[in-house]
PDB file of N, CA and C in Angstrom:
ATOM      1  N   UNK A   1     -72.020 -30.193  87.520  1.00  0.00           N
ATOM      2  CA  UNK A   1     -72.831 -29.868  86.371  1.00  0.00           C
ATOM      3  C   UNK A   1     -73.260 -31.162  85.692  1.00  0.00           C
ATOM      4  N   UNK A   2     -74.183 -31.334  84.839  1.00  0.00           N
ATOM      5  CA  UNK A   2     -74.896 -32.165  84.537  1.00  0.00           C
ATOM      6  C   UNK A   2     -74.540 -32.326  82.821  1.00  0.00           C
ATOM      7  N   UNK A   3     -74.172 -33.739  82.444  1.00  0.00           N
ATOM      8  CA  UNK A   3     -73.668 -33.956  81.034  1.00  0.00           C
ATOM      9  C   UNK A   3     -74.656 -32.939  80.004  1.00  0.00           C
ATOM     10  N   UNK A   4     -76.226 -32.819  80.606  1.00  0.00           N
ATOM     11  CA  UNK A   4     -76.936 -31.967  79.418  1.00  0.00           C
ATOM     12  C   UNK A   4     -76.760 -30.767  79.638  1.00  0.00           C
ATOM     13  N   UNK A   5     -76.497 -30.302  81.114  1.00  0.00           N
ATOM     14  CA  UNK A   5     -75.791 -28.497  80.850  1.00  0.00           C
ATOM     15  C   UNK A   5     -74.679 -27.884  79.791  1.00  0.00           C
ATOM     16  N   UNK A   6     -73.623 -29.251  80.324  1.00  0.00           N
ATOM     17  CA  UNK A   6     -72.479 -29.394  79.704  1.00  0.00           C
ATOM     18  C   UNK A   6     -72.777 -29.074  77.808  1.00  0.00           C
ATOM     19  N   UNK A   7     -73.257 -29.998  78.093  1.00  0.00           N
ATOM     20  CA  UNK A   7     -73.555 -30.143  76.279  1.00  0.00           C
ATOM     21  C   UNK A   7     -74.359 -28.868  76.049  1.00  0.00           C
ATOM     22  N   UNK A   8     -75.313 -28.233  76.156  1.00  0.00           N
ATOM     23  CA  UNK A   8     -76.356 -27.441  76.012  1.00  0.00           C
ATOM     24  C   UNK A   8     -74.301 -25.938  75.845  1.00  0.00           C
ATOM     25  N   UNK A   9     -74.114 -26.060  77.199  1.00  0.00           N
ATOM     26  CA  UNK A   9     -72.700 -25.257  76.742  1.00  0.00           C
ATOM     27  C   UNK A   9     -71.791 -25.168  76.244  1.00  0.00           C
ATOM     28  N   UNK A  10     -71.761 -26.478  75.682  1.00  0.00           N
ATOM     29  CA  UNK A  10     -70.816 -26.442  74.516  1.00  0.00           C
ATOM     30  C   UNK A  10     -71.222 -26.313  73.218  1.00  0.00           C
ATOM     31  N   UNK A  11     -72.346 -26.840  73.185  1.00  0.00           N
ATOM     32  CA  UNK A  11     -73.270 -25.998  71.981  1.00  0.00           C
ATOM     33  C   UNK A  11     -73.251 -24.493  71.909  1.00  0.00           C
ATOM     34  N   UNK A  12     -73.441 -23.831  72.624  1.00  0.00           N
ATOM     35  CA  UNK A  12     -73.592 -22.103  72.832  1.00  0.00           C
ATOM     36  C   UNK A  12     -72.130 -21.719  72.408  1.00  0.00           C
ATOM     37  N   UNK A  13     -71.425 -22.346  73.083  1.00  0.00           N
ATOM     38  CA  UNK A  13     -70.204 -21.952  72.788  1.00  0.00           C
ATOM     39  C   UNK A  13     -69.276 -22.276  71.587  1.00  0.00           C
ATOM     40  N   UNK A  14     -70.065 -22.971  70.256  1.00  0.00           N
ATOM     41  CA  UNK A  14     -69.722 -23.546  68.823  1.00  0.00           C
ATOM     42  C   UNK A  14     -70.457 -22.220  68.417  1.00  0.00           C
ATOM     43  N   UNK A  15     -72.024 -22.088  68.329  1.00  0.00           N
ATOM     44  CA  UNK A  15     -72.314 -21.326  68.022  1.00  0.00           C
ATOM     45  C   UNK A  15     -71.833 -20.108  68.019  1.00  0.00           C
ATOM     46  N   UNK A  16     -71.523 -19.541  69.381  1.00  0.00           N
ATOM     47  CA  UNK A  16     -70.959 -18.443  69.252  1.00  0.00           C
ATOM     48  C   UNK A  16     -69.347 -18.118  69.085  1.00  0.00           C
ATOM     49  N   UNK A  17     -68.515 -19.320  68.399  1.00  0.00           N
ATOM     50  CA  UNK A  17     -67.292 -19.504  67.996  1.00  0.00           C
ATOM     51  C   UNK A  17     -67.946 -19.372  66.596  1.00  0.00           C
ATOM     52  N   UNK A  18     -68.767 -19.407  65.801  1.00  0.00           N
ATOM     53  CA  UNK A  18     -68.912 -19.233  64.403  1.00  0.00           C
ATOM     54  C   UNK A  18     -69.166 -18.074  64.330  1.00  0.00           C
ATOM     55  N   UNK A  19     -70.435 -17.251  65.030  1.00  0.00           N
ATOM     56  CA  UNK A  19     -70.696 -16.148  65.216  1.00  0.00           C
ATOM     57  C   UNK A  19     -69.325 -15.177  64.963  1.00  0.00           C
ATOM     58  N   UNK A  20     -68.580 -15.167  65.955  1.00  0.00           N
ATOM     59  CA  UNK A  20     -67.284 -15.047  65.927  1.00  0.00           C
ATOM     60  C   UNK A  20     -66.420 -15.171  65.034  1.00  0.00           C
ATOM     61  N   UNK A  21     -66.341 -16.600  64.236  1.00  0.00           N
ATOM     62  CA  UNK A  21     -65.316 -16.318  63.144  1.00  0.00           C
ATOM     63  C   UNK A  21     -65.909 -16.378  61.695  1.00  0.00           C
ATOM     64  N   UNK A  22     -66.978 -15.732  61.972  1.00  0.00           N
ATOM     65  CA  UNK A  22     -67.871 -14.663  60.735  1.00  0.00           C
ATOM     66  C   UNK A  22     -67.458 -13.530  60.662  1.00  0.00           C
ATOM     67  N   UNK A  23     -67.858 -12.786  62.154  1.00  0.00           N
ATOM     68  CA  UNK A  23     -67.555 -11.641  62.140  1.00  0.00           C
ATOM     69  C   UNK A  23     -66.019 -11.351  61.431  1.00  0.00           C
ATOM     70  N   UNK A  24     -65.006 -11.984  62.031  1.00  0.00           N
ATOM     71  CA  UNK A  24     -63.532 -11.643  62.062  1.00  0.00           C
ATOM     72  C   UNK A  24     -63.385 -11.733  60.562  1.00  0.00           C
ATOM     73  N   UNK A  25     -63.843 -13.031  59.585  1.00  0.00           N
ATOM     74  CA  UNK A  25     -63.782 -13.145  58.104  1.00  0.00           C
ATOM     75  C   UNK A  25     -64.245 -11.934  57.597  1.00  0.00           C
ATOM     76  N   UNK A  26     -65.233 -11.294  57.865  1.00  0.00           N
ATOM     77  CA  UNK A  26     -66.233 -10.311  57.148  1.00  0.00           C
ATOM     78  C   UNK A  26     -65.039  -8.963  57.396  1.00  0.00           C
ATOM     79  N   UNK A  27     -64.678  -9.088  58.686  1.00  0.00           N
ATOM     80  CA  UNK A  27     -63.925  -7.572  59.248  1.00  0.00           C
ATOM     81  C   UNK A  27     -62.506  -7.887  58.429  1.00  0.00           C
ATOM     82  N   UNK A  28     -61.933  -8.834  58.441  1.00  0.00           N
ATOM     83  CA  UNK A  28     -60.797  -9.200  57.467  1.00  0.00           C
ATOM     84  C   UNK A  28     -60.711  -8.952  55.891  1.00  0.00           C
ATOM     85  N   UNK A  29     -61.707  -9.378  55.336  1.00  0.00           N
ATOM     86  CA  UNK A  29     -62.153  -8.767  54.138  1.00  0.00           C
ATOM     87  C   UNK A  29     -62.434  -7.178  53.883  1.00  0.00           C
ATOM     88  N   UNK A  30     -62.743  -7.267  54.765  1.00  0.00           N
ATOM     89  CA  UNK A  30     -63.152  -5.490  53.890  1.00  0.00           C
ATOM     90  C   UNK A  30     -61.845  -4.742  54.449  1.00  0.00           C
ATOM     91  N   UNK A  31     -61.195  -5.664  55.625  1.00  0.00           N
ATOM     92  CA  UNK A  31     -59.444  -4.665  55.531  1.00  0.00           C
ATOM     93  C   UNK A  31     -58.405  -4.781  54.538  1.00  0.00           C
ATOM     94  N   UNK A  32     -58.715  -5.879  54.156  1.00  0.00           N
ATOM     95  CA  UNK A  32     -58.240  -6.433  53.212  1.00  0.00           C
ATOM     96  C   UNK A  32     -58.464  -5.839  51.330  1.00  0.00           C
ATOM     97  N   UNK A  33     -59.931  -5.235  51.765  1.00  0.00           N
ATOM     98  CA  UNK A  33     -60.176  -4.692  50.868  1.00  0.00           C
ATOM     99  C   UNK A  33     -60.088  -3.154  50.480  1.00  0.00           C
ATOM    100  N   UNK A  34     -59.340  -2.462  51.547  1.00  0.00           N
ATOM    101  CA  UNK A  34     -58.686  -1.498  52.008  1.00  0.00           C
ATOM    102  C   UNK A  34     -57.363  -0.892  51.468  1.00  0.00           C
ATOM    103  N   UNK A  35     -56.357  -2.315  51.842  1.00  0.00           N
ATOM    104  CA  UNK A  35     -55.121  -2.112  51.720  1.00  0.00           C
ATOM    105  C   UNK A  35     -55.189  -2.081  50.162  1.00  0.00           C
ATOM    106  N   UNK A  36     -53.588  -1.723  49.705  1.00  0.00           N
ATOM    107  CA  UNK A  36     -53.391  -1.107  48.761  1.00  0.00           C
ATOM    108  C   UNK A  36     -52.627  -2.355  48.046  1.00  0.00           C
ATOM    109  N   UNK A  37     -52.877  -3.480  47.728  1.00  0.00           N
ATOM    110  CA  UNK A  37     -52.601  -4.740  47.018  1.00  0.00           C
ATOM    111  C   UNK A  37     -52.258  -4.968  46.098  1.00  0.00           C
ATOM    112  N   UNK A  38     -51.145  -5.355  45.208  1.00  0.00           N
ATOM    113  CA  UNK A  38     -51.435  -5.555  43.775  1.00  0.00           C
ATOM    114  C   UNK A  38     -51.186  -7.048  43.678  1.00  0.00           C
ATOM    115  N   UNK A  39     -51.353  -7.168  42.055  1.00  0.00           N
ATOM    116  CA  UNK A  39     -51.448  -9.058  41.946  1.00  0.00           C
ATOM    117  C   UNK A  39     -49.693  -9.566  41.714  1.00  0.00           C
ATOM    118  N   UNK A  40     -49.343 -10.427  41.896  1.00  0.00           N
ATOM    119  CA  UNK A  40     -47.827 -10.807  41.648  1.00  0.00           C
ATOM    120  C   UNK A  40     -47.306 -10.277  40.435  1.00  0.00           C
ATOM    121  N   UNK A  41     -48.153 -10.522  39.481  1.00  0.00           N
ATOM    122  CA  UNK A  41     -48.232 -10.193  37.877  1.00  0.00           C
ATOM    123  C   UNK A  41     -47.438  -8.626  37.704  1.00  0.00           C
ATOM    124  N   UNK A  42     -48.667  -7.625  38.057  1.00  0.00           N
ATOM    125  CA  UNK A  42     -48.386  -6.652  38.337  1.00  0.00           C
ATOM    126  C   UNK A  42     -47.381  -6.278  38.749  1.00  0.00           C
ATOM    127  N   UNK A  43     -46.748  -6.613  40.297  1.00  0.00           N
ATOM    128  CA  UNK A  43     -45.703  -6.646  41.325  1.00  0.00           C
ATOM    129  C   UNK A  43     -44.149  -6.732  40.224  1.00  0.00           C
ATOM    130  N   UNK A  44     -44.407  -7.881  39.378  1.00  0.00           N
ATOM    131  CA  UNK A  44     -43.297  -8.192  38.342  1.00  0.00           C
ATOM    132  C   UNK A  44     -43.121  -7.322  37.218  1.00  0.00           C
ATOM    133  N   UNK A  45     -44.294  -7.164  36.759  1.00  0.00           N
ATOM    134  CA  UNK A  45     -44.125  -5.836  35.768  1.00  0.00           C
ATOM    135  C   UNK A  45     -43.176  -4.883  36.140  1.00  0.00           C
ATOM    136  N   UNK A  46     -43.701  -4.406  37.491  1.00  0.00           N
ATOM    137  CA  UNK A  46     -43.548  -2.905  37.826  1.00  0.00           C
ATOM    138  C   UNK A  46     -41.822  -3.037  37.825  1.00  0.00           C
ATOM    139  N   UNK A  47     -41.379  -4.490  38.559  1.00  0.00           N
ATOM    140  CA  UNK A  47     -40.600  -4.952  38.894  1.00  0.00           C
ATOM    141  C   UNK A  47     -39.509  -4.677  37.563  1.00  0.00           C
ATOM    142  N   UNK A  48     -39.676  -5.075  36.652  1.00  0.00           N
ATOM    143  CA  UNK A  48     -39.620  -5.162  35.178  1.00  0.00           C
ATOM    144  C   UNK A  48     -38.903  -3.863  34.106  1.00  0.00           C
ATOM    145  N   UNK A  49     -39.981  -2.948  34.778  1.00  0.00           N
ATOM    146  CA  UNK A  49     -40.314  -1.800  34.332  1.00  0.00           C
ATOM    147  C   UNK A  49     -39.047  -0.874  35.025  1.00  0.00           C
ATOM    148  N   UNK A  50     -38.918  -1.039  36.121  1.00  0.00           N
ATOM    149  CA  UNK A  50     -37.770  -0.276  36.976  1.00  0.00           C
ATOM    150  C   UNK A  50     -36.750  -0.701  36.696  1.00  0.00           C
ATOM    151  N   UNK A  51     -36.037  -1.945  36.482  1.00  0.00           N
ATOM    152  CA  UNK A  51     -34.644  -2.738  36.165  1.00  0.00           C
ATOM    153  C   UNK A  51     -34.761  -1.559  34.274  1.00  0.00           C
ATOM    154  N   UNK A  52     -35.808  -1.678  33.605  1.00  0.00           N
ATOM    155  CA  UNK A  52     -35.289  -0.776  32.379  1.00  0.00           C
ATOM    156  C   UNK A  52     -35.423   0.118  32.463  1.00  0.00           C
ATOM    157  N   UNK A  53     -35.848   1.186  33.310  1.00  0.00           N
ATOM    158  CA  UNK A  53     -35.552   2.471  33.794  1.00  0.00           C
ATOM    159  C   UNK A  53     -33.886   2.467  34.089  1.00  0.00           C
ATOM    160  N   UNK A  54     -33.932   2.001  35.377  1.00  0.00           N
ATOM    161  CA  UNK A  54     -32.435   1.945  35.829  1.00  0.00           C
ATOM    162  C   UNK A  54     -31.237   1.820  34.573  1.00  0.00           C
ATOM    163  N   UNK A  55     -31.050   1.034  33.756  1.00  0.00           N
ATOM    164  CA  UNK A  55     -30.077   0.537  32.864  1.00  0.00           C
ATOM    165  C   UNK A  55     -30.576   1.784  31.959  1.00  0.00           C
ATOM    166  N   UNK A  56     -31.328   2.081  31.711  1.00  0.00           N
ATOM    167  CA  UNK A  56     -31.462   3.524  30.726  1.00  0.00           C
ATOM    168  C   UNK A  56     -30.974   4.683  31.490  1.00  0.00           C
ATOM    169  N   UNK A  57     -31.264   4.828  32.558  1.00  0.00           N
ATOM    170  CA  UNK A  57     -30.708   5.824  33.870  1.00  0.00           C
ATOM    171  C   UNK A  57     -28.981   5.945  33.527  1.00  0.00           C
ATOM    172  N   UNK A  58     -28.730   4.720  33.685  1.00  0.00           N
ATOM    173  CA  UNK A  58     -27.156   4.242  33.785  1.00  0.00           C
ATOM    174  C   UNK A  58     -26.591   4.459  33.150  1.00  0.00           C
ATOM    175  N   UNK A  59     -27.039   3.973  31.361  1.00  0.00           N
ATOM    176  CA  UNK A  59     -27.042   4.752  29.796  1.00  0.00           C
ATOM    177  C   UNK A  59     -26.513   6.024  29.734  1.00  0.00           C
ATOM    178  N   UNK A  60     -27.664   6.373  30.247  1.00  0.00           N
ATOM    179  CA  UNK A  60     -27.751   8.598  30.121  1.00  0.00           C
ATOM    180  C   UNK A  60     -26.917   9.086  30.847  1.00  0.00           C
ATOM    181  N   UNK A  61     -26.693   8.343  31.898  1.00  0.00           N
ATOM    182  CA  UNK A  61     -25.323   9.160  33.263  1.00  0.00           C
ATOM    183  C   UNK A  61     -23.814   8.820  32.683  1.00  0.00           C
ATOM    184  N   UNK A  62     -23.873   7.550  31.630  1.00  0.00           N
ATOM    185  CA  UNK A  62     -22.922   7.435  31.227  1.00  0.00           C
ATOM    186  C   UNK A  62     -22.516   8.280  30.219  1.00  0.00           C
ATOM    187  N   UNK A  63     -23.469   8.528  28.834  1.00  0.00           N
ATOM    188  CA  UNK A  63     -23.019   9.658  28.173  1.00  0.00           C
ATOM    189  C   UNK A  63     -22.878  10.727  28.608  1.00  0.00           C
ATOM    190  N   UNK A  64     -23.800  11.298  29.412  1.00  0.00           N
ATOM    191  CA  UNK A  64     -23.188  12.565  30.095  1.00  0.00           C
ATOM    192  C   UNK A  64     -21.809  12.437  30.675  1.00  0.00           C
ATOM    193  N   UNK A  65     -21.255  11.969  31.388  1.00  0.00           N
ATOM    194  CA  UNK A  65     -20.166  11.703  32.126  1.00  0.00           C
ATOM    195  C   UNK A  65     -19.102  11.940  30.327  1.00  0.00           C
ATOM    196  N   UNK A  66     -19.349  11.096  29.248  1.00  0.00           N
ATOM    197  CA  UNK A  66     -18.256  11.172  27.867  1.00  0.00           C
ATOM    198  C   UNK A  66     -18.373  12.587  27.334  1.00  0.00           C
ATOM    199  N   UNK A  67     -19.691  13.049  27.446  1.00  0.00           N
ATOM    200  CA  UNK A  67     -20.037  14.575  26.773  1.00  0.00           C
ATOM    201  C   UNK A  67     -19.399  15.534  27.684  1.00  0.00           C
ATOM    202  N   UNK A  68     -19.427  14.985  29.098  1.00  0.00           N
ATOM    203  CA  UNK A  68     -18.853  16.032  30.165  1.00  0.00           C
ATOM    204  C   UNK A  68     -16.938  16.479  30.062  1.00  0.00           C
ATOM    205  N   UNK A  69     -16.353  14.910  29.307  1.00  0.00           N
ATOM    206  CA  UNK A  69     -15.279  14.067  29.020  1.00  0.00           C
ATOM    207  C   UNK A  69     -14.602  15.153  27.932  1.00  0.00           C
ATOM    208  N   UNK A  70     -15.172  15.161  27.003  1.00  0.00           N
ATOM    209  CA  UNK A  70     -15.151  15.930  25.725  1.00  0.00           C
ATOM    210  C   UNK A  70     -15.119  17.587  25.566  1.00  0.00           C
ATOM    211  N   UNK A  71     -16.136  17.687  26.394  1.00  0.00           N
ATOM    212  CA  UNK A  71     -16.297  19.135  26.962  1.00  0.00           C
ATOM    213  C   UNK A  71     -14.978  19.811  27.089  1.00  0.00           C
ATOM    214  N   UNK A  72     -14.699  19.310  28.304  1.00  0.00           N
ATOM    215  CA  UNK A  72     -13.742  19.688  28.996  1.00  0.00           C
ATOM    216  C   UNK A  72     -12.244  19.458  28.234  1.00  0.00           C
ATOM    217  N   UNK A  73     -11.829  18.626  27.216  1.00  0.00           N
ATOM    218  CA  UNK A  73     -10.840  18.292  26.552  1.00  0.00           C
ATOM    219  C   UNK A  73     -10.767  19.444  25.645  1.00  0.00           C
ATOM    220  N   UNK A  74     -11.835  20.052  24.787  1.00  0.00           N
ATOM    221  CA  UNK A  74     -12.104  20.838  23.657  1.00  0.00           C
ATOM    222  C   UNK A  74     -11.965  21.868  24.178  1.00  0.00           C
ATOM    223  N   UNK A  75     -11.679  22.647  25.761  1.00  0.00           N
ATOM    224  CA  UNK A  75     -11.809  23.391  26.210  1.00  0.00           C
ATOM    225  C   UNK A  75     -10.465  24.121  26.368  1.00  0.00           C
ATOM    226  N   UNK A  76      -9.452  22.625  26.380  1.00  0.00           N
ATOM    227  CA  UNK A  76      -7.847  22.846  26.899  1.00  0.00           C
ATOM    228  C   UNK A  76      -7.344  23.248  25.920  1.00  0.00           C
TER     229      UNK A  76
END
């Protein structure tokens, strides 16, 4: 093969390596724009939000458990 085939094909083949990683960016994005994502921010909130659920959870199971305590004493 001849250095200007060569070249002429390695040109075609840049080109159609961009072609290519257009497409894949464009198809990446909109999967991307798909999935169900949130921002770190968010992620920590929620994060946030559940640790004071839980300890209030923990709270309420605990008085029940003293009311359950009591119950049952007032009963004997």
């Amino acid at each position: 093969m001849s250095s200007d085939k060569l070249e002429q094909l390695l040109k075609e083949l840049r080109e159609q390596g961009a072609v290519i990683t257009d497409d894949l960016r464009d198809a990446l994005t909109v999967a991307m724009g798909r999935l169900p994502l949130v921002s770190q921010r968010e992620f920590d909130t929620q994060v946030a939000i559940l640790k004071r659920t839980r300890e209030k959870v923990a709270a309420l199971e605990a008085r029940i458990a003293e009311l359950e305590q009591a119950l049952s004493h007032n009963r004997d």
